[in-house]
Protein backbone atom coordinates (compact mmCIF):
# COMPACT_ATOMS: atom_id res chain seq x y z
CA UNK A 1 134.86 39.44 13.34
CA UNK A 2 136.83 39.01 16.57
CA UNK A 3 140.10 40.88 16.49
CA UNK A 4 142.32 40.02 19.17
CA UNK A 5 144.12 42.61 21.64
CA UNK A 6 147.88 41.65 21.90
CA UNK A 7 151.43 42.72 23.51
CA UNK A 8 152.91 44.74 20.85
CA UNK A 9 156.97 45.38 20.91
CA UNK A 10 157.61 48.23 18.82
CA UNK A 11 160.62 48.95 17.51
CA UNK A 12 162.26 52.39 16.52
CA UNK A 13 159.44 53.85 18.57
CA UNK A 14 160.99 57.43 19.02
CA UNK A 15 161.27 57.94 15.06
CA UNK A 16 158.98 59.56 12.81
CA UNK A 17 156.47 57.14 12.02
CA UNK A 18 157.34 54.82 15.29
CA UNK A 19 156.23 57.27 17.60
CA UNK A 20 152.79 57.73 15.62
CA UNK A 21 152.64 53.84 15.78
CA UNK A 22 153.06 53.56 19.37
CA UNK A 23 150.05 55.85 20.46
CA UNK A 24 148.26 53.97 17.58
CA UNK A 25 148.66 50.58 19.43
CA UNK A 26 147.67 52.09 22.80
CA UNK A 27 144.01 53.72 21.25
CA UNK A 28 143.33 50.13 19.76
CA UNK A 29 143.57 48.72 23.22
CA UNK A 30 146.87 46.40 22.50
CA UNK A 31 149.37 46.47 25.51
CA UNK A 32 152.46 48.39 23.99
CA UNK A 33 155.89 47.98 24.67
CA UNK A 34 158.54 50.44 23.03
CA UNK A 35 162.38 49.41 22.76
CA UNK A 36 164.52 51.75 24.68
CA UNK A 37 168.09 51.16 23.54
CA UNK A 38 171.01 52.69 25.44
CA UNK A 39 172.04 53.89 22.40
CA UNK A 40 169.83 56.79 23.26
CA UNK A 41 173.03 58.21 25.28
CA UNK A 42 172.28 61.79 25.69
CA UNK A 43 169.57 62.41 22.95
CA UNK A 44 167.15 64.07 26.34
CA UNK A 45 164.01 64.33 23.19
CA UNK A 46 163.56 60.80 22.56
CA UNK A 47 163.79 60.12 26.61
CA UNK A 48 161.11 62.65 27.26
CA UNK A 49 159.47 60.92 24.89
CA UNK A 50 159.87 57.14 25.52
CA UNK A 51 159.01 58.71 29.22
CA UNK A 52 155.97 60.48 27.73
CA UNK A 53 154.82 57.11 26.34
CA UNK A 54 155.23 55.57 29.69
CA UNK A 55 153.10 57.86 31.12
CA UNK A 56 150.22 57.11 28.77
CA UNK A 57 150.45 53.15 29.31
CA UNK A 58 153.28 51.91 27.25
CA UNK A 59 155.65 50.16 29.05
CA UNK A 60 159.81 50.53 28.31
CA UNK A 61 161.85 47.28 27.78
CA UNK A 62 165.55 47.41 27.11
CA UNK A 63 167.94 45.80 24.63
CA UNK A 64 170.24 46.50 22.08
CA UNK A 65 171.43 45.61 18.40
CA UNK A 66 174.91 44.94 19.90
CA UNK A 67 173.72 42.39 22.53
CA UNK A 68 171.37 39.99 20.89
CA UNK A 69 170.81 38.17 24.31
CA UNK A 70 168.45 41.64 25.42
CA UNK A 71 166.89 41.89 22.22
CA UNK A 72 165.73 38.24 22.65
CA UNK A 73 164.23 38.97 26.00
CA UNK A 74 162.72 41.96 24.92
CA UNK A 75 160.95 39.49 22.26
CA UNK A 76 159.98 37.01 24.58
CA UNK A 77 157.79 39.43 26.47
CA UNK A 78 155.16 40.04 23.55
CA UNK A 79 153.37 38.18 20.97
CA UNK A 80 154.27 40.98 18.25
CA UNK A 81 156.92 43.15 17.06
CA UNK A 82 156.44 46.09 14.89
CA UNK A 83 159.77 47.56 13.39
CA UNK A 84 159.41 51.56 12.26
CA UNK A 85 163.23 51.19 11.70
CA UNK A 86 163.90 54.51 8.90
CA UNK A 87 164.96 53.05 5.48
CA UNK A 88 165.50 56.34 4.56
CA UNK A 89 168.88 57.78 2.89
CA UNK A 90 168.32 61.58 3.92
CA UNK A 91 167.47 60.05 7.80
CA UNK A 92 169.21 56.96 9.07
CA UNK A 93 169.14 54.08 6.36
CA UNK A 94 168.65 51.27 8.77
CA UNK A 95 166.62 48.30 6.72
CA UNK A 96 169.06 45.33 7.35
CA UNK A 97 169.95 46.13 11.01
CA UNK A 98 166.26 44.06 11.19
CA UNK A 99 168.07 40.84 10.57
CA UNK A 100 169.44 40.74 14.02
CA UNK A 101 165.79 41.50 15.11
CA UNK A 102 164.30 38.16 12.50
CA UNK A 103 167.37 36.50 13.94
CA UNK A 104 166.11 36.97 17.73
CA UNK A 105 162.28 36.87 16.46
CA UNK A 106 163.36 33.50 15.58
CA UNK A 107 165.53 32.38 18.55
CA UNK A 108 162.30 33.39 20.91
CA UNK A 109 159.60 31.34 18.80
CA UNK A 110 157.00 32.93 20.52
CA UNK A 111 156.08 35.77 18.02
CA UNK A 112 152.48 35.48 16.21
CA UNK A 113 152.78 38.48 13.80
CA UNK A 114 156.14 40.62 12.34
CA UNK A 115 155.55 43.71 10.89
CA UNK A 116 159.02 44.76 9.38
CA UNK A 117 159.72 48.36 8.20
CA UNK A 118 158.18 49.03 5.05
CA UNK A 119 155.05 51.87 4.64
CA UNK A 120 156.22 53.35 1.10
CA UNK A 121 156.46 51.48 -2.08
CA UNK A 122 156.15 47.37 -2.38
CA UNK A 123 159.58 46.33 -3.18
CA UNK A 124 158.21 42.92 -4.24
CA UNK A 125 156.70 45.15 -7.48
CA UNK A 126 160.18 47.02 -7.97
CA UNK A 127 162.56 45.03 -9.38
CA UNK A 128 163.29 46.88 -12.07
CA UNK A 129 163.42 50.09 -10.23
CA UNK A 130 166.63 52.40 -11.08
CA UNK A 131 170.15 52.85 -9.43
CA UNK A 132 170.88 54.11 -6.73
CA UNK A 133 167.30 54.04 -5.19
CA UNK A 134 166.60 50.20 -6.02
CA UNK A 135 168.75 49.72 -2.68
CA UNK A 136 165.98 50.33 -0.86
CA UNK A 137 163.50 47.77 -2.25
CA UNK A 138 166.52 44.82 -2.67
CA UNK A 139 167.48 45.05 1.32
CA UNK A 140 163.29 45.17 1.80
CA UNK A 141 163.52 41.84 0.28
CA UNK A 142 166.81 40.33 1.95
CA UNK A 143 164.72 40.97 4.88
CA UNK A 144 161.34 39.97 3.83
CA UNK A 145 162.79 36.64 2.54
CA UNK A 146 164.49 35.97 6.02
CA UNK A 147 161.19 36.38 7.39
CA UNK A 148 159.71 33.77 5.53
CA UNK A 149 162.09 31.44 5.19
CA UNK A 150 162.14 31.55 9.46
CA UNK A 151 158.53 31.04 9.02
CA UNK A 152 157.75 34.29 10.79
CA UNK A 153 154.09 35.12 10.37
CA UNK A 154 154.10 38.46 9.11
CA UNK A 155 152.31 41.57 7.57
CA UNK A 156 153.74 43.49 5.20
CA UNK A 157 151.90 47.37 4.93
CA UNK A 158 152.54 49.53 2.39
CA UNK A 159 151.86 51.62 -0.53
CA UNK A 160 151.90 55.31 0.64
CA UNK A 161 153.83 58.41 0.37
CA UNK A 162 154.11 60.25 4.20
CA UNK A 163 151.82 63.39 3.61
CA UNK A 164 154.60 65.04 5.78
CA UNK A 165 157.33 64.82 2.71
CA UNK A 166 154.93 64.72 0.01
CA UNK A 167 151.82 66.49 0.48
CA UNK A 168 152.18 70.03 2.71
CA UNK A 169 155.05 70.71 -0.14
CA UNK A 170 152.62 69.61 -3.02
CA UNK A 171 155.44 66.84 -3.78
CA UNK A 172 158.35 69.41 -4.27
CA UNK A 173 161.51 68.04 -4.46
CA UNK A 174 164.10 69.23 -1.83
CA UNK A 175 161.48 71.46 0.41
CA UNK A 176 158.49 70.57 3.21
CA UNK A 177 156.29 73.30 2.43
CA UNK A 178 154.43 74.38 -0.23
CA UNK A 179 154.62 77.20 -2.69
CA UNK A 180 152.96 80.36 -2.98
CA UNK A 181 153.73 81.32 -6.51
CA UNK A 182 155.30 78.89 -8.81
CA UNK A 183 154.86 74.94 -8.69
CA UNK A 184 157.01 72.11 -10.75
CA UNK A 185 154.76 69.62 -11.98
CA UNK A 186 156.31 66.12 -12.64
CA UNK A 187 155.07 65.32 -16.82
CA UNK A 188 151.53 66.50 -16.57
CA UNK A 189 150.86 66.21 -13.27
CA UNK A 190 148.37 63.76 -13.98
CA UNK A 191 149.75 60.41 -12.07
CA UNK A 192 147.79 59.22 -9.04
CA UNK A 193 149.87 58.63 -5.94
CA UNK A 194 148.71 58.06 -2.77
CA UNK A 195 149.32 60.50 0.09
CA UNK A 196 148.33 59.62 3.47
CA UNK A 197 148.46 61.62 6.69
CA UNK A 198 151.06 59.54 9.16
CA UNK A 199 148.76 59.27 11.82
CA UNK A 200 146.64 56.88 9.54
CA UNK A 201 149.08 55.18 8.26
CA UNK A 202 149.68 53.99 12.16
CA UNK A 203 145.89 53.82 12.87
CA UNK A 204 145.81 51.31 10.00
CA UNK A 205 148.86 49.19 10.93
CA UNK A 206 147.34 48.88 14.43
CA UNK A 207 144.08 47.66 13.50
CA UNK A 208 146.03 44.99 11.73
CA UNK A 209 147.80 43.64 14.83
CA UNK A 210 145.67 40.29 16.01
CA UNK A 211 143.68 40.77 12.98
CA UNK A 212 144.02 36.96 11.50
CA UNK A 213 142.77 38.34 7.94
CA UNK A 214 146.30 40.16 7.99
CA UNK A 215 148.53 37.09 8.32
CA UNK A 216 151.07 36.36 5.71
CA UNK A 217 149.84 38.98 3.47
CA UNK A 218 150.26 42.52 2.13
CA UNK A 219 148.09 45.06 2.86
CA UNK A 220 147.77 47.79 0.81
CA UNK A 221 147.73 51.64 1.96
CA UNK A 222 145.17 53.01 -0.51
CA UNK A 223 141.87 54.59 0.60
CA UNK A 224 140.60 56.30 -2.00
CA UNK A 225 139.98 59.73 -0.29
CA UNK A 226 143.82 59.78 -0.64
CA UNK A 227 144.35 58.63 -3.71
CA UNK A 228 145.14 61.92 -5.66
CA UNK A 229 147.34 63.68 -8.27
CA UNK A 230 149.92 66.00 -7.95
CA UNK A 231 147.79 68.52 -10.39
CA UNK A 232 145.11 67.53 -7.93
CA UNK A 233 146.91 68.56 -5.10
CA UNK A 234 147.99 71.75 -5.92
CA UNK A 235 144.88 72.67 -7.08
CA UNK A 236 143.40 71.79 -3.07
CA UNK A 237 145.92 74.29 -2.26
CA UNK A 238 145.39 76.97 -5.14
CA UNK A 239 141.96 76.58 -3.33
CA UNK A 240 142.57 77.64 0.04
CA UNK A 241 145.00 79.99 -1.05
CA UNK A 242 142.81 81.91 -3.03
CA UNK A 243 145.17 82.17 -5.98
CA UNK A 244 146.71 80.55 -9.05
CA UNK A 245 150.38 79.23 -9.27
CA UNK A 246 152.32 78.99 -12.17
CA UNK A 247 153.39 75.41 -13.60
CA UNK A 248 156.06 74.83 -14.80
CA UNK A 249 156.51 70.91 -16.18
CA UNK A 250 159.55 68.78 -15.69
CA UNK A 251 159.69 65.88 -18.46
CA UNK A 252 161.11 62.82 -17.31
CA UNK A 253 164.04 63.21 -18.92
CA UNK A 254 164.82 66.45 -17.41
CA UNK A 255 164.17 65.14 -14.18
CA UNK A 256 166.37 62.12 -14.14
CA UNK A 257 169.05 64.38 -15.65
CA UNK A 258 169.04 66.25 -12.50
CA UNK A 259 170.24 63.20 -10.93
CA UNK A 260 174.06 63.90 -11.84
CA UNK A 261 176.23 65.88 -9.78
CA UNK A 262 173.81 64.84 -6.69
CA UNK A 263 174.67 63.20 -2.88
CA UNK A 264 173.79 59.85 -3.02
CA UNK A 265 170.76 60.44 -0.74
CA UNK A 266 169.58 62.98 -3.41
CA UNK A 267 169.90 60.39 -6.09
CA UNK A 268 167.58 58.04 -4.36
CA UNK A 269 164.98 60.67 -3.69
CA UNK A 270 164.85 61.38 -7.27
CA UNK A 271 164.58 57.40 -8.82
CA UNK A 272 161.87 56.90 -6.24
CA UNK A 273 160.25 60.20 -6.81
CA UNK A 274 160.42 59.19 -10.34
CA UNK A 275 158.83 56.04 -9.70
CA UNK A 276 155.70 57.21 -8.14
CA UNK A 277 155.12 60.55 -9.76
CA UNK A 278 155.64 59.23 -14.07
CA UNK A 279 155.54 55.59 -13.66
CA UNK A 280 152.39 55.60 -10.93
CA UNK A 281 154.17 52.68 -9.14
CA UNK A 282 151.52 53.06 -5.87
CA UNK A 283 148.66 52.82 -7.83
CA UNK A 284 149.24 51.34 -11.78
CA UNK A 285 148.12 48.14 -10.03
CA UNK A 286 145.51 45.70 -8.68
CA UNK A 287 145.71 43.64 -5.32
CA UNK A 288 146.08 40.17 -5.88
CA UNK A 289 146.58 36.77 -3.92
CA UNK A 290 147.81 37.25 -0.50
CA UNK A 291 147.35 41.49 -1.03
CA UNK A 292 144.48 43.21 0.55
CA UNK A 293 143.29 46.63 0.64
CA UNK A 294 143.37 48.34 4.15
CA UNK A 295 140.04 50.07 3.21
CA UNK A 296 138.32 47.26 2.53
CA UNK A 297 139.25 45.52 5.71
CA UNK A 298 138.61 48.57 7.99
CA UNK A 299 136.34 50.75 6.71
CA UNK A 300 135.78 52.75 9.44
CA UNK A 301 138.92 54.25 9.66
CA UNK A 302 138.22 58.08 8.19
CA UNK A 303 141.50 59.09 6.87
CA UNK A 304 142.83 62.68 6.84
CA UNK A 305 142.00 63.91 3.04
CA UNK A 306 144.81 66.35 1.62
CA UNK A 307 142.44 69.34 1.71
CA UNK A 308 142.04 69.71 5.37
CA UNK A 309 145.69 68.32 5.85
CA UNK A 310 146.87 71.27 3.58
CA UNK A 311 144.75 73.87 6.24
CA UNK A 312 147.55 73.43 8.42
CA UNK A 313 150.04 75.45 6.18
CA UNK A 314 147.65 78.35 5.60
């Protein structure tokens, strides 16, 4: 199988998962260009790094949101875009500012493959998911059905929680590292969720650039060396830490009731925590038509297993 190198635009390069995207494309070989928006103003940490990037191959192409003419031209230069736009309510919540982008994507007609921001849970399979959080997954779809009904070819990658938020804090609500004595366990702690290192998350989304078997489908983030429960989890960490928490279980109940009196970014944390860690939203399913697994089409990929990415905290 023959997968082809290509000029990748990447957009929302200098964020969190963008950044991790954009040295992904460069170790695959693809020649990488990163939107620099003048937006940037005086922000001197995401020029060093845009400047960084340009110093290990990438190459910087201007435009803007407000002047659709640049962000066009900036198009017409590759033959894919990847948007890492944050979706995000604690960050920047940014998901339909990517209609402007579909809108140029269209305008240039020369794109072969869209990947739009998405990475966390398939908002096709969340209708039903609760208020205020189901935001997220009903702009996902605005955009993903302005994709297709430009006739964008696109891939669609998701299915994982960012091992930064979820797994060095063993999934604890409101902190990014984990505990030393006591641990809240969502139910039983029983759930599988996948947890993937960010780095891999990139690796795989570059592999799938030029990679025909990805076109028009939805690839799954699931290897099963991250595929773990919280219990699970903390217990890897117990491990290294030489010692026993205690556990103290949250029902569901109790957990959605902490919802009132909450910011509205802290509301949507909680219905999507509550999603993946009772109702097992990443995993209570199996890929169908026009779904693949990412570990079935790249195998060799060895993904980061929460053991060794828990080392890091010791």
């Amino acid at each position: 199988m023959t997968i082809e190198r290509r000029k990748v635009l990447v957009v929302g390069g200098t964020g969190y998962l963008g950044r991790r995207i954009v040295k992904a494309c460069l170790a695959q070989g693809h020649t990488t260009y990163v939107l620099q928006r003048p937006e940037i103003g005086l922000d001197i940490e995401k020029l060093q790094m845009l400047l960084s990037f340009k110093a290990q191959g990438a190459r910087l192409v201007e435009g803007s949101f407000s002047d659709h003419k640049s962000i066009v031209e900036a198009v017409k230069q590759v033959d894919v875009v990847v948007c890492a736009m944050s979706g995000v309510h604690f960050r920047s919540h940014n998901i339909l500012v990517q209609l402007m982008l579909v809108d140029a994507i269209k305008e240039a007609g020369n794109i072969k493959q869209f990947f739009p921001s998405e990475f966390g849970m398939d908002p096709a399979r969340m209708g039903d998911a609760l208020e205020p959080g189901r935001v997220t997954f009903d702009e996902k779809m605005v955009v993903r059905k302005a994709i297709e009904e430009a006739k964008i070819p696109y891939t669609y990658v998701c299915g994982a929680c960012f091992a930064g938020y979820f797994g060095g804090n063993l999934s604890q609500f409101g902190s990014l590292v984990p505990p030393r004595d006591k641990v809240y366990l969502y139910g039983d702690g029983n759930v599988k969720v996948i947890i993937m290192d960010e780095d891999d998350i990139a690796t795989y989304t570059a592999k799938a650039i030029g990679d025909y078997r990805a076109l028009n489908k939805t690839l799954y983030l699931r290897p099963s060396v991250n595929n773990i429960s919280q219990r699970e989890l903390v217990e890897k960490w117990e491990n290294l830490l030489g010692k026993k928490l205690e556990k103290i279980s949250i029902s569901a109940e109790d957990f959605l009731a902490s919802m009132r009196g909450m910011d509205l970014a802290s509301q949507v944390g909680v219905g999507h925590f509550y999603h993946i860690f009772y109702e097992g939203c990443l995993t209570n399913f199996e890929a169908g038509e026009n779904e693949e697994e990412v570990s079935e089409l790249y195998p060799e990929v060895q993904c980061t297993s929460m053991e060794t990415y828990l080392k890091r905290y010791l």
